[in-house]
C-alpha atoms as a PDB file:
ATOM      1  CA  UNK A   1       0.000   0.000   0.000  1.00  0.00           C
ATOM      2  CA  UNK A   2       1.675   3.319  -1.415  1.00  0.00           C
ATOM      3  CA  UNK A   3       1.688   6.292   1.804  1.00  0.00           C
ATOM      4  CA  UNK A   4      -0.858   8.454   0.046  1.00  0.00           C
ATOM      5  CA  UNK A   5      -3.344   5.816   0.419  1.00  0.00           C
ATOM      6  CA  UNK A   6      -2.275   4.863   3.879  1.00  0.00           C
ATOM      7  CA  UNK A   7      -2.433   8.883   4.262  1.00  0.00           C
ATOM      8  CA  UNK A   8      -5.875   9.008   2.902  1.00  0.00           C
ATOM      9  CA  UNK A   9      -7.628   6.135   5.135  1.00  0.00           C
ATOM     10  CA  UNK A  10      -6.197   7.942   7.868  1.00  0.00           C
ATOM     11  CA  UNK A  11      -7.054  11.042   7.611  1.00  0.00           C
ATOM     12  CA  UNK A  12     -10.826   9.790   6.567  1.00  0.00           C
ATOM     13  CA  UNK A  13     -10.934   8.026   9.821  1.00  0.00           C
ATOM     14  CA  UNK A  14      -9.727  11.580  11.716  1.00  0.00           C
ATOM     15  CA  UNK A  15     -12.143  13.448   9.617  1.00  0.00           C
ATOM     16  CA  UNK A  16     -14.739  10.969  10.377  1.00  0.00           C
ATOM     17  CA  UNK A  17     -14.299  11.068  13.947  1.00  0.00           C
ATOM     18  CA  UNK A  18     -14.107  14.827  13.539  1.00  0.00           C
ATOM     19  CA  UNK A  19     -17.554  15.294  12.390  1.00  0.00           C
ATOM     20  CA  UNK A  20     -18.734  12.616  15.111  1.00  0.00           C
ATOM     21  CA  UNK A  21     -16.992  14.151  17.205  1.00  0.00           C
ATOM     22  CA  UNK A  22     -18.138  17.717  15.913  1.00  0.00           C
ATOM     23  CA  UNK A  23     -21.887  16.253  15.789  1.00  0.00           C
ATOM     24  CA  UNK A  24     -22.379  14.524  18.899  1.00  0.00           C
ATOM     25  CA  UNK A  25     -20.582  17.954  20.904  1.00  0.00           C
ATOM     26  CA  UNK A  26     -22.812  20.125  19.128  1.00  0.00           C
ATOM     27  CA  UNK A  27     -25.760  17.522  20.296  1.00  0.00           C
ATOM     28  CA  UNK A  28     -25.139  18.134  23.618  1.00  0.00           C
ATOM     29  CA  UNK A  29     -24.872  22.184  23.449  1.00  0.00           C
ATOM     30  CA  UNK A  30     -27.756  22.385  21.048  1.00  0.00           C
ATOM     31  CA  UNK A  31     -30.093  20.226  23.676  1.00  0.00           C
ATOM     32  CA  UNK A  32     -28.479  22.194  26.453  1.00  0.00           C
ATOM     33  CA  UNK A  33     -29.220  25.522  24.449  1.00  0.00           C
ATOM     34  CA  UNK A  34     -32.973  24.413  23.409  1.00  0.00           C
ATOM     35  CA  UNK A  35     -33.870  23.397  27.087  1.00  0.00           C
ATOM     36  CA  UNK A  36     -32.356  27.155  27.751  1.00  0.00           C
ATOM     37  CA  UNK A  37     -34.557  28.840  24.928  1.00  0.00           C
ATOM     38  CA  UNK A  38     -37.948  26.182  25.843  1.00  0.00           C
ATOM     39  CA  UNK A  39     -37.698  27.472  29.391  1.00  0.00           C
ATOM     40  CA  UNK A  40     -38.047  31.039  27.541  1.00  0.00           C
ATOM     41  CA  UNK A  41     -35.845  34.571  27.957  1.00  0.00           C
ATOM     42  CA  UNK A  42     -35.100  37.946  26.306  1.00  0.00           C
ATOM     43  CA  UNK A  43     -32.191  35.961  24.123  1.00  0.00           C
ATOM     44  CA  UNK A  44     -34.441  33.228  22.731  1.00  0.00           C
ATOM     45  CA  UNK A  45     -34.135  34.483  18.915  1.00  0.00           C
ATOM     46  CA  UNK A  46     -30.506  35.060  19.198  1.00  0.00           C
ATOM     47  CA  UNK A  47     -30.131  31.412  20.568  1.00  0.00           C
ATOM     48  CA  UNK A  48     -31.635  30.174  17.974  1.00  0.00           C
ATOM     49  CA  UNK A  49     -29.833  31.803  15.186  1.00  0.00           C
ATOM     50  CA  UNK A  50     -26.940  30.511  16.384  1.00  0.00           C
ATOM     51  CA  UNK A  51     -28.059  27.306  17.000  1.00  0.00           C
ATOM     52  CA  UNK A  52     -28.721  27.285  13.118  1.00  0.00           C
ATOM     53  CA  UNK A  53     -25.418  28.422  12.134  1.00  0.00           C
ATOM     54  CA  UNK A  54     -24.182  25.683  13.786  1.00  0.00           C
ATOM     55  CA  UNK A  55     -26.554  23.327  11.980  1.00  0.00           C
ATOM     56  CA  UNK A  56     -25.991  25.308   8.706  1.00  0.00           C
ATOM     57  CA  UNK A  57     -22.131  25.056   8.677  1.00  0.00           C
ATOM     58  CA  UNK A  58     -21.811  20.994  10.097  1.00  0.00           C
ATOM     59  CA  UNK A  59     -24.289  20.841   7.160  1.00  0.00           C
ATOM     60  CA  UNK A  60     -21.416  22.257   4.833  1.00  0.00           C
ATOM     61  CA  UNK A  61     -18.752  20.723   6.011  1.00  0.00           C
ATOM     62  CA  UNK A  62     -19.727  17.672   5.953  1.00  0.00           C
ATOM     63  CA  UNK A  63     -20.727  18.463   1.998  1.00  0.00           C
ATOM     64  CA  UNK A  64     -17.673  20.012   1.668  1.00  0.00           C
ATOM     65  CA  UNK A  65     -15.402  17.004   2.802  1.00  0.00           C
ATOM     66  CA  UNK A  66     -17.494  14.262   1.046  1.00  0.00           C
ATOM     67  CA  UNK A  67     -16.544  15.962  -1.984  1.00  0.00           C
ATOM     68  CA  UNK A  68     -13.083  16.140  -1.312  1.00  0.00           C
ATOM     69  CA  UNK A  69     -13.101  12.276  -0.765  1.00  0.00           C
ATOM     70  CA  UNK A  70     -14.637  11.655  -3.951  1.00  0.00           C
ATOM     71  CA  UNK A  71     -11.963  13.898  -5.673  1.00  0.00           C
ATOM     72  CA  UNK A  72      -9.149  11.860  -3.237  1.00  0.00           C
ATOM     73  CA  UNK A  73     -10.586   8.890  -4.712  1.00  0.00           C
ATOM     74  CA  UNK A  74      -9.754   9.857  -8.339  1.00  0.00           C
ATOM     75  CA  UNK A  75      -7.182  11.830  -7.899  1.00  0.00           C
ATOM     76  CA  UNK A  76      -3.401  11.136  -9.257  1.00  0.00           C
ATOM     77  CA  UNK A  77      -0.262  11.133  -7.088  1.00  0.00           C
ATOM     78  CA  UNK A  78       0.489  15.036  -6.962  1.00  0.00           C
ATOM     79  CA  UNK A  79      -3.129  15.750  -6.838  1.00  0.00           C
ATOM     80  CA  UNK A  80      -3.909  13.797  -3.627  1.00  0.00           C
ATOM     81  CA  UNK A  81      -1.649  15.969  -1.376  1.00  0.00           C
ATOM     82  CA  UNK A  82      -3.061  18.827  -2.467  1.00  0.00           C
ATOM     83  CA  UNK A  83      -6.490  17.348  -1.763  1.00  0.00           C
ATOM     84  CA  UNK A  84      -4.974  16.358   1.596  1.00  0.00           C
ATOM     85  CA  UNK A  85      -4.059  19.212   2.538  1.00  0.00           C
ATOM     86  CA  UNK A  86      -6.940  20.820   1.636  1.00  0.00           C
ATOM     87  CA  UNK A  87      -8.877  18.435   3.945  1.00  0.00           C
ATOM     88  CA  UNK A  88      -6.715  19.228   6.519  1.00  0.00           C
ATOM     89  CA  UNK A  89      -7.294  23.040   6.259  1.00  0.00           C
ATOM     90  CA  UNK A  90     -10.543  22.443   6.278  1.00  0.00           C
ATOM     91  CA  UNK A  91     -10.519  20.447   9.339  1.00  0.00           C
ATOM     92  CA  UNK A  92      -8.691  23.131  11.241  1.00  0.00           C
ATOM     93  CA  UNK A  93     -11.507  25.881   9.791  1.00  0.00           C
ATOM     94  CA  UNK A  94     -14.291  24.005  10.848  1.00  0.00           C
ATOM     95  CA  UNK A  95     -13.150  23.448  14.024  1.00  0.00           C
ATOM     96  CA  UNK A  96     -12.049  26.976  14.528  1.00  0.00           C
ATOM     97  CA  UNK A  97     -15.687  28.401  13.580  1.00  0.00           C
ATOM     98  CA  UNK A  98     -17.045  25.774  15.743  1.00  0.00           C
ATOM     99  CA  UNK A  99     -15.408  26.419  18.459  1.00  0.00           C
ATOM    100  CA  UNK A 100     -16.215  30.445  18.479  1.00  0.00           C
ATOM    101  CA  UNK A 101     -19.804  29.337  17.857  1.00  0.00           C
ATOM    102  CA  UNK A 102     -19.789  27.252  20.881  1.00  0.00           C
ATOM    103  CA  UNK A 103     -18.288  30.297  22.642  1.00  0.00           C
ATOM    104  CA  UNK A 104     -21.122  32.486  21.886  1.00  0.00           C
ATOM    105  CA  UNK A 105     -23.862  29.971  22.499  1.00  0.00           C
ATOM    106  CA  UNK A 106     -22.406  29.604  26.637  1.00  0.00           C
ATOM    107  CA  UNK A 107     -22.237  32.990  26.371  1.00  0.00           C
ATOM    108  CA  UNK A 108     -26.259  33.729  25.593  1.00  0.00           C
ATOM    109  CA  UNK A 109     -26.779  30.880  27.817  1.00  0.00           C
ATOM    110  CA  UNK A 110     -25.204  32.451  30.637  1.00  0.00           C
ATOM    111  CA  UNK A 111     -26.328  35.726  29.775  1.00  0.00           C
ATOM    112  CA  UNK A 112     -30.228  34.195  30.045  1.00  0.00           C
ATOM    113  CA  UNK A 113     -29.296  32.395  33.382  1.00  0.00           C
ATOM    114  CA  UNK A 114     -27.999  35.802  34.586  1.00  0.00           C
ATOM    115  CA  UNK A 115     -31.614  37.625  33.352  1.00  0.00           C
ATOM    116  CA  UNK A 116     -33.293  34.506  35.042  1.00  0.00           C
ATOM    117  CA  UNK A 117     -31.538  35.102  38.498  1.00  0.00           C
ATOM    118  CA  UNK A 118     -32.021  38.855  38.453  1.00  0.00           C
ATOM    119  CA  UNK A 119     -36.062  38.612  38.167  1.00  0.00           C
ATOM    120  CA  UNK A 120     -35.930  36.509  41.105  1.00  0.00           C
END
């Protein structure tokens, strides 16, 4: 087995666990978030837009990197590292957007806890 294929099976498996990863993480926020916006608040539209963004762009990445595996899959020698590497720096995007999404969703939700506590 040449290295770019040994290359490629890995980094499918990391980019598969990624978006597991990525999917079951934002699971847990996004059911932590709705319970937030069921029990009601001033930021209930924001959370929502957010948690959409977060649905929107998994939705796109995932797109994204199943057509880069079908290119991988056809691809010649020199073409598969770039495709590689494009993977790559999309896995390092994704992950970065996710992550500041994440941030902001904790931040409305402790923003409505705060508006909770204060009518109390």
């Amino acid at each position: 087995m040449g290295r770019a294929v040994i290359a490629f099976r890995l980094l499918s498996l990391r980019c598969g666990a990624l978006a597991l990863c990525a999917l079951l993480g934002m699971d847990q926020s996004m059911r932590g978030a709705e319970a937030a916006a069921a029990k009601g608040g001033s930021g209930v539209p924001e959370m929502q837009l957010l948690l959409e963004q977060v649905r929107s762009q998994r939705d796109r990445m995932i797109s994204a990197h199943e057509s880069l595996a079908r290119e991988l899959r056809e691809a010649g020698e020199e073409q598969r590292k770039a495709i590689l590497e494009r993977m790559q720096e999309q896995k390092r995007e994704f992950e970065a957007a996710q992550s500041a999404l994440h941030k902001q969703i904790r931040e409305e939700q402790r923003r409505q806890r705060q508006a909770v506590t204060g009518k109390r």
